[in-house]
Protein backbone atom coordinates (compact mmCIF):
# COMPACT_ATOMS: atom_id res chain seq x y z
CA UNK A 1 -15.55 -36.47 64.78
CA UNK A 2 -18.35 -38.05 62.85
CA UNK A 3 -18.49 -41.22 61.48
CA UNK A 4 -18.66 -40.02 57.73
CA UNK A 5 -14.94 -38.67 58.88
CA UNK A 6 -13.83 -41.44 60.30
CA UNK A 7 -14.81 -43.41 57.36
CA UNK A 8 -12.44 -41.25 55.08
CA UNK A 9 -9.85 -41.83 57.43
CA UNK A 10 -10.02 -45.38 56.89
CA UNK A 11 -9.11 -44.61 53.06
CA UNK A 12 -6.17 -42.58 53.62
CA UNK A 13 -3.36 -44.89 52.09
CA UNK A 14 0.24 -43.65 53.10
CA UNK A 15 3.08 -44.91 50.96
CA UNK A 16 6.75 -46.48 51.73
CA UNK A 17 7.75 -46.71 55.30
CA UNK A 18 4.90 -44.80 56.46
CA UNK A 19 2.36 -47.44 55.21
CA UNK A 20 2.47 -47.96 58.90
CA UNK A 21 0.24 -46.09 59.73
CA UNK A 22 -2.64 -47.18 57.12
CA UNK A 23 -5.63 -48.01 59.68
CA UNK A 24 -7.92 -51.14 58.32
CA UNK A 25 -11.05 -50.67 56.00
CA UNK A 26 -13.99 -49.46 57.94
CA UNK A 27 -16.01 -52.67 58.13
CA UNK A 28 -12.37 -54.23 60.00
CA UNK A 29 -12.89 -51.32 62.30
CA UNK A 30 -16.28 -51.77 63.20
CA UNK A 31 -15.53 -55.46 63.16
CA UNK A 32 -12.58 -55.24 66.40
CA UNK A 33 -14.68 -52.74 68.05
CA UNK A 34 -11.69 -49.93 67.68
CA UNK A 35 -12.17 -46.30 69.07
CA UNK A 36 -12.66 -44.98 66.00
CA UNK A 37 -16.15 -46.80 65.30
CA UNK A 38 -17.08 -46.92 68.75
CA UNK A 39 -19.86 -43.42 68.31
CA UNK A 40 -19.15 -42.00 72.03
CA UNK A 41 -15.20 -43.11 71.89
CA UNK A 42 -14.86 -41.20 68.58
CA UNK A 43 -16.96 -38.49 69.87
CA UNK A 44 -14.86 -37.92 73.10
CA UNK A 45 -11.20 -38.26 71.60
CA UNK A 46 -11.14 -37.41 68.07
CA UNK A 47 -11.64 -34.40 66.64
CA UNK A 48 -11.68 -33.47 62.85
CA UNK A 49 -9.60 -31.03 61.26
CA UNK A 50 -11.17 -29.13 58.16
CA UNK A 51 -10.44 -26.78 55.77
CA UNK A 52 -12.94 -25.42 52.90
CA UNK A 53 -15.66 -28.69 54.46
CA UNK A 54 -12.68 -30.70 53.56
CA UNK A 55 -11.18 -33.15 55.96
CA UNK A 56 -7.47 -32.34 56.09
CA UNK A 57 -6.01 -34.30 58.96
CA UNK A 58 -7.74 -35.49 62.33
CA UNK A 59 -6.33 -35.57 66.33
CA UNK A 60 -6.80 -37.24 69.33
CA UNK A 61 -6.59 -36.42 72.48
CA UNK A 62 -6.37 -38.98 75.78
CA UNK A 63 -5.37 -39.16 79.01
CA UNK A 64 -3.32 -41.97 80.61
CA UNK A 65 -1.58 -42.26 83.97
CA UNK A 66 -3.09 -38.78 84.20
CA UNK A 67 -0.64 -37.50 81.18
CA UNK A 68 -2.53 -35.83 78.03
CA UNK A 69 -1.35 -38.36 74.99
CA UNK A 70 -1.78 -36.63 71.94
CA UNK A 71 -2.30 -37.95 68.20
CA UNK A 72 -2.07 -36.67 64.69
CA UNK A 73 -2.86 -38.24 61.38
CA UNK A 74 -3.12 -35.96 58.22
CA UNK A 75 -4.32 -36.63 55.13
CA UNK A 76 -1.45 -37.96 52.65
CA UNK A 77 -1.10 -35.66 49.81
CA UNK A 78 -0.87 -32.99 52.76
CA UNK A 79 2.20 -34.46 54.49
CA UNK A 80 5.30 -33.03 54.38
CA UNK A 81 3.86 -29.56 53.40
CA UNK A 82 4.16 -27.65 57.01
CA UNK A 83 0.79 -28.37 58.23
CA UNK A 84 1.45 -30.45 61.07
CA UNK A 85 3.08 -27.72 63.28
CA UNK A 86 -0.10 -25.78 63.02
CA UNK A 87 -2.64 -28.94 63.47
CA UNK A 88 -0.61 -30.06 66.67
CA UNK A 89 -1.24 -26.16 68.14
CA UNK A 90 -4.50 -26.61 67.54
CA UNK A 91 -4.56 -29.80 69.89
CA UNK A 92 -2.24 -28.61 72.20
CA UNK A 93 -4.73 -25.54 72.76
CA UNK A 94 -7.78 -28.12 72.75
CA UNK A 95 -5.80 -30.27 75.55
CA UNK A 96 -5.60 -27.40 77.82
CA UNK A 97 -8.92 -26.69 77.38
CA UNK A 98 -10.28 -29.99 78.27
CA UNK A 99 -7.30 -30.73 80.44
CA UNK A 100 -6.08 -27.36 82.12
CA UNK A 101 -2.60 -27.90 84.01
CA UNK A 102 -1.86 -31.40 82.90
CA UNK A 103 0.81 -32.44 81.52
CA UNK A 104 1.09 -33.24 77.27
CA UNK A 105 3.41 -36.12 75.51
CA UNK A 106 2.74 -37.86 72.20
CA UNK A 107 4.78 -41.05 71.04
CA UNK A 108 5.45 -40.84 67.61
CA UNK A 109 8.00 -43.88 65.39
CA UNK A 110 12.02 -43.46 65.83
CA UNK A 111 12.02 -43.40 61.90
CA UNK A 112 9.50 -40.75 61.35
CA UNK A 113 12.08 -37.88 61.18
CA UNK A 114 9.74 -35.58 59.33
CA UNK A 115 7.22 -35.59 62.12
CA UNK A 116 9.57 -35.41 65.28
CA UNK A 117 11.49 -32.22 63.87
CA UNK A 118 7.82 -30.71 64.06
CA UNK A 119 7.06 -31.50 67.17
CA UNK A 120 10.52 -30.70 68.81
CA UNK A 121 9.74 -27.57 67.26
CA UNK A 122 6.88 -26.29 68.50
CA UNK A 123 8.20 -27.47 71.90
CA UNK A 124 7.90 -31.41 72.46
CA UNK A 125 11.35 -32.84 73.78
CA UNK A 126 12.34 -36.47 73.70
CA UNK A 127 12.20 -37.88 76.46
CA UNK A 128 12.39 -41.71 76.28
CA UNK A 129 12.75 -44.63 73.68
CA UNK A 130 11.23 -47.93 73.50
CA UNK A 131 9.60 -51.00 71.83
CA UNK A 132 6.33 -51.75 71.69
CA UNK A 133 3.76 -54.05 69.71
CA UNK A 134 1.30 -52.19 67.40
CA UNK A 135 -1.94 -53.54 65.33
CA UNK A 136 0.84 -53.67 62.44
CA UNK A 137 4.45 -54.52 63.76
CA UNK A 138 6.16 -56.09 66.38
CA UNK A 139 8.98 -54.47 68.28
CA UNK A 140 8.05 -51.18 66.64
CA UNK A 141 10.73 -48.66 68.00
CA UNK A 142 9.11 -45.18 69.51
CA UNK A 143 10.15 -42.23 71.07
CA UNK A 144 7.82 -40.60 74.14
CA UNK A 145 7.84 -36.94 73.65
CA UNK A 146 6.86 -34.60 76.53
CA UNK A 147 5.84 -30.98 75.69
CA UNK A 148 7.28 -27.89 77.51
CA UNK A 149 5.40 -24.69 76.69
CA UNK A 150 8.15 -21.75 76.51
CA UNK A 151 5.51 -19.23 76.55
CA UNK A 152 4.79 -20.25 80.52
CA UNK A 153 8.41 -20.23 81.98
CA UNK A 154 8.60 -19.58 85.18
CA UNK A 155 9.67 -16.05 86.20
């Protein structure tokens, strides 16, 4: 991802509940020294997703504890519309390829029905729930999703 991108990103203004997940203004970014400003951070885990030169949503990919954590953010006026199944493919395919044979989980917000229907179908199961602080709430509630590719069952 390049910075013009993440720039845009910054601008992307969700409404109602998932206001949440409205990142700061650029110069706030730069300011804390976030991932997203950082030029080889931003390089190495976030990847922009286009359509027609247009930026339509944007992924990261990370590895913790040796797990693949996965991310998704798509442009507003383009949630809800069925693109996120596709977009998530896309970095479940990029995760292997970086990451062959390790395992892949996301977290994603208990309330955020919308977004764990996707994921649980395209193969991400729940698999725990918890609390945790974020840049924007306290206590926030989230559910840790592991993904189990059907297409690799064992025989």
């Amino acid at each position: 991802m390049n910075e013009e991108n993440a720039k845009e990103i910054c601008t992307w203004e969700y409404e109602g509940e998932y206001a949440v997940y409205n990142l700061s203004d650029w110069d706030r970014v730069v300011e804390n020294n976030w991932e997203l400003a950082v030029k080889e951070e931003r390089e190495a885990s976030f990847l922009s997703v286009t359509q027609d030169n247009q930026l339509v949503a944007y992924g990261v990919i990370t590895i913790k504890n040796g797990i693949v954590l996965l991310g998704i953010g798509l442009k507003p006026s383009l949630c809800g519309k069925g693109l996120g199944a596709d977009i998530m493919k896309l970095l479940i395919e990029e995760s292997e390829n970086r990451f062959p044979g390790r395992s892949i989980a996301l977290e994603v917000r208990s309330f955020n029905r919308r977004a764990i229907r996707c994921y649980e179908n395209i193969g991400f199961e729940i698999k725990d729930k918890y609390l945790r602080d974020t840049l924007t709430t306290k206590n926030a509630e989230f559910y840790y999703m592991e993904y189990e590719d059907s297409s690799k069952d064992n025989h």
